[in-house]
C-alpha atoms as a PDB file:
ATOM      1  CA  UNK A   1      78.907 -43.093  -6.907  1.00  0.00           C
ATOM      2  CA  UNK A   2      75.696 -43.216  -8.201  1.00  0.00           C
ATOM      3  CA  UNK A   3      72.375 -40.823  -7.396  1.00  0.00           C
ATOM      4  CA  UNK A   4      70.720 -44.008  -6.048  1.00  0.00           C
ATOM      5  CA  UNK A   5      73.460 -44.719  -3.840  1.00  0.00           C
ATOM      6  CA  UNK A   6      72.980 -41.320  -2.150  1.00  0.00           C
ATOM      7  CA  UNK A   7      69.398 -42.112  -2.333  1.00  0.00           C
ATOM      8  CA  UNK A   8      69.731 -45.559  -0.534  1.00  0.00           C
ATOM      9  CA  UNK A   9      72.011 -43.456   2.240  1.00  0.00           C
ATOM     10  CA  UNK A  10      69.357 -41.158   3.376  1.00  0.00           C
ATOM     11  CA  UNK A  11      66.450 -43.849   3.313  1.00  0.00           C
ATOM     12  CA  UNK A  12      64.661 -41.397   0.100  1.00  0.00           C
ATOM     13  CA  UNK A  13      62.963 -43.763  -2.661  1.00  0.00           C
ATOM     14  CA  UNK A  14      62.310 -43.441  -6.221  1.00  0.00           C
ATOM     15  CA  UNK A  15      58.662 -42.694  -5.052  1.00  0.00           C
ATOM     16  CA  UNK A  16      60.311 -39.435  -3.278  1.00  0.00           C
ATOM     17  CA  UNK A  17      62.241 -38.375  -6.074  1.00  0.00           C
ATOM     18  CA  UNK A  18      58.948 -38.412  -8.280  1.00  0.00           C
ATOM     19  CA  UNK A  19      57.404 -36.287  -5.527  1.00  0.00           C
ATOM     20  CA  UNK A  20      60.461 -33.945  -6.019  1.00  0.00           C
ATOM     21  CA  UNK A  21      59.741 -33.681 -10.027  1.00  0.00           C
ATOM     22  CA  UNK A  22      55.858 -33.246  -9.288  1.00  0.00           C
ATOM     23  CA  UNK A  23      57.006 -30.383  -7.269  1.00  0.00           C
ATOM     24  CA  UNK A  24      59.275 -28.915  -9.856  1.00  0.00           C
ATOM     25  CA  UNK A  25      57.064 -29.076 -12.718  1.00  0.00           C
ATOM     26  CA  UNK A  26      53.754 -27.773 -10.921  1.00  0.00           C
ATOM     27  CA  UNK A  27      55.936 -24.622  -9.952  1.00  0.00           C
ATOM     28  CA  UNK A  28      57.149 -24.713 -13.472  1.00  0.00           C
ATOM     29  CA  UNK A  29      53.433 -24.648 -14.884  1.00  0.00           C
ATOM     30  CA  UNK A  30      52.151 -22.224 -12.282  1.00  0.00           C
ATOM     31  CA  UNK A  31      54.965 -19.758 -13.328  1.00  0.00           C
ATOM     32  CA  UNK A  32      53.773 -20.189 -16.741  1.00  0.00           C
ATOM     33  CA  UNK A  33      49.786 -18.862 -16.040  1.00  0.00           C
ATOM     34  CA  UNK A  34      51.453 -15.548 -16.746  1.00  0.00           C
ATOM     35  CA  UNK A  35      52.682 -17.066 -20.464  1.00  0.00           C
ATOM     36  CA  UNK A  36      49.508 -18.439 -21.614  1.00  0.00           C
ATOM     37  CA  UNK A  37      50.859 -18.992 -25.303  1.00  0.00           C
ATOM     38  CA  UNK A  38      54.241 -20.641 -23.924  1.00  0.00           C
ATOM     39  CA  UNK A  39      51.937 -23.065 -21.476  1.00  0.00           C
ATOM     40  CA  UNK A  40      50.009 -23.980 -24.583  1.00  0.00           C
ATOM     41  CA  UNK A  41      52.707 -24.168 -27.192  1.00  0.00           C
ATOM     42  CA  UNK A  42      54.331 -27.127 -24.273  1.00  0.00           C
ATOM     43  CA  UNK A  43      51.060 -29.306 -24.126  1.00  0.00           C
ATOM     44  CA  UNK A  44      50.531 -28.823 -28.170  1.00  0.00           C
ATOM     45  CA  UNK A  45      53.555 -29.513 -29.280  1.00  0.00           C
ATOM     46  CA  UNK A  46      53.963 -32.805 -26.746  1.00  0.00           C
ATOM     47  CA  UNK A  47      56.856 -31.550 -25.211  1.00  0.00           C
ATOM     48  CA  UNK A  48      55.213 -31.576 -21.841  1.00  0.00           C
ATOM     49  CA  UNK A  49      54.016 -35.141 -22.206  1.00  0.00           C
ATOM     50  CA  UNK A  50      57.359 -35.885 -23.010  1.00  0.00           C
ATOM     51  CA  UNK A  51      58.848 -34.412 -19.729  1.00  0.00           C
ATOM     52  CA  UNK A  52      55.792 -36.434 -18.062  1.00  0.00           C
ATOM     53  CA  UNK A  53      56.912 -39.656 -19.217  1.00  0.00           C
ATOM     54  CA  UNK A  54      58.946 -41.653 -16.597  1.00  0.00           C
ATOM     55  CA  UNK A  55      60.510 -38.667 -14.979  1.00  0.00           C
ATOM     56  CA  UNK A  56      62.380 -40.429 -12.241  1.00  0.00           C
ATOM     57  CA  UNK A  57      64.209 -42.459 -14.423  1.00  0.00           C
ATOM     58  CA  UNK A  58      65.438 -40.618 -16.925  1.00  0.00           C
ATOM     59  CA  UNK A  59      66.582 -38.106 -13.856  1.00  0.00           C
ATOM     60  CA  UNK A  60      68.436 -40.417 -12.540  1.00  0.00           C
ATOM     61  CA  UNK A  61      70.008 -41.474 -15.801  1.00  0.00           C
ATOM     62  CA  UNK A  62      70.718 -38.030 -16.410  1.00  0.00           C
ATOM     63  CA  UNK A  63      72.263 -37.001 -12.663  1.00  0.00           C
ATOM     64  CA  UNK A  64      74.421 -40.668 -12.885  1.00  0.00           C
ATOM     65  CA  UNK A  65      75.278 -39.300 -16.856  1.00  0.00           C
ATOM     66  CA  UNK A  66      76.358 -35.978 -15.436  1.00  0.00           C
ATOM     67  CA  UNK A  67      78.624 -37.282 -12.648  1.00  0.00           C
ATOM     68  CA  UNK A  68      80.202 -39.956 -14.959  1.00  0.00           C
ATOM     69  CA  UNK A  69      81.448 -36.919 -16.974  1.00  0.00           C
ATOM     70  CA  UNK A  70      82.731 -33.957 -14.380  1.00  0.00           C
ATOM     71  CA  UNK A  71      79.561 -31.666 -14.682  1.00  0.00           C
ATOM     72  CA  UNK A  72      78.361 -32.404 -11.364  1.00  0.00           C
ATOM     73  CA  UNK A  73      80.267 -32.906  -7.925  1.00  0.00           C
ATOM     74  CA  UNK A  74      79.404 -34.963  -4.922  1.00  0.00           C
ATOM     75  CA  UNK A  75      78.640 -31.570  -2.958  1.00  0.00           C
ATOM     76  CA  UNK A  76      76.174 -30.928  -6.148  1.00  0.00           C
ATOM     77  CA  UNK A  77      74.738 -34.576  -5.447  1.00  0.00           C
ATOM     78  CA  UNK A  78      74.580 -33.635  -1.722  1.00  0.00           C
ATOM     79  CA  UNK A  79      72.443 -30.403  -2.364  1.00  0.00           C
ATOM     80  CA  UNK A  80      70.383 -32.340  -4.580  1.00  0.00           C
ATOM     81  CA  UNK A  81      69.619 -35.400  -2.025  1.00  0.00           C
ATOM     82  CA  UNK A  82      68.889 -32.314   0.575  1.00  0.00           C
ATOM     83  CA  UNK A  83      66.294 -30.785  -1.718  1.00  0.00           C
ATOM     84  CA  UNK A  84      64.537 -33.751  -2.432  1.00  0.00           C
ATOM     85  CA  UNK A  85      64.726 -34.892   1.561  1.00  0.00           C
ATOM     86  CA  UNK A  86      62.941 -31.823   1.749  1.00  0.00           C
ATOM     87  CA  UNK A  87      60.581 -32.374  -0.813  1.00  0.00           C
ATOM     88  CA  UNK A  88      59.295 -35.584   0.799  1.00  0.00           C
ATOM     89  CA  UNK A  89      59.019 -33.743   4.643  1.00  0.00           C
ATOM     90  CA  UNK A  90      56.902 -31.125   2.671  1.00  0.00           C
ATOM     91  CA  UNK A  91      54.439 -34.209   1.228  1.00  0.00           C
ATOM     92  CA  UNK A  92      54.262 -35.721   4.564  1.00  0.00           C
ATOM     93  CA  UNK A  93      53.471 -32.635   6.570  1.00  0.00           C
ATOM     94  CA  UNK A  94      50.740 -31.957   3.567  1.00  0.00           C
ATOM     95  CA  UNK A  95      49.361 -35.809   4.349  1.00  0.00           C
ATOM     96  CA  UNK A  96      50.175 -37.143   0.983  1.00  0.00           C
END
């Protein structure tokens, strides 16, 4: 079965998922105000616009990849839907 499928199941949209990545990578970046040099070295060396380029997608690809070849488990798919179900009720109670 594929992420979307899951996706489809519990009514969560690619638009929700990006949400979820926004999420990730802003507490990524905020961790990172203590590494100044590591911060910079990502946006200099285009890594970070990189990561920035069609996130969903590629995380999807990359989830579907993962479960095609053993190294994720429907209960790891399960966790995953929950965290970004979560991620959208945070958005909404922020008004976004």
């Amino acid at each position: 079965m594929r992420l979307q499928d899951f996706l489809d199941e519990e009514g969560l949209e690619l638009d929700d998922v990006r949400w979820y990545l926004a999420e990730q990578t802003a507490d990524r970046l905020l961790n990172l105000q203590e590494d100044r040099y590591e911060l910079i070295r990502l946006v200099w060396s285009g890594q970070l616009e990189r990561e920035l380029r069609d996130p969903a997608d590629r995380f999807l690809a990359d989830i579907d990849s993962r479960v095609a070849d053993g190294s994720i488990d429907e209960a790891m798919l399960h966790r995953t839907i929950a965290e970004i179900a979560a991620s959208k009720q945070r958005r909404n109670r922020a008004g976004m």
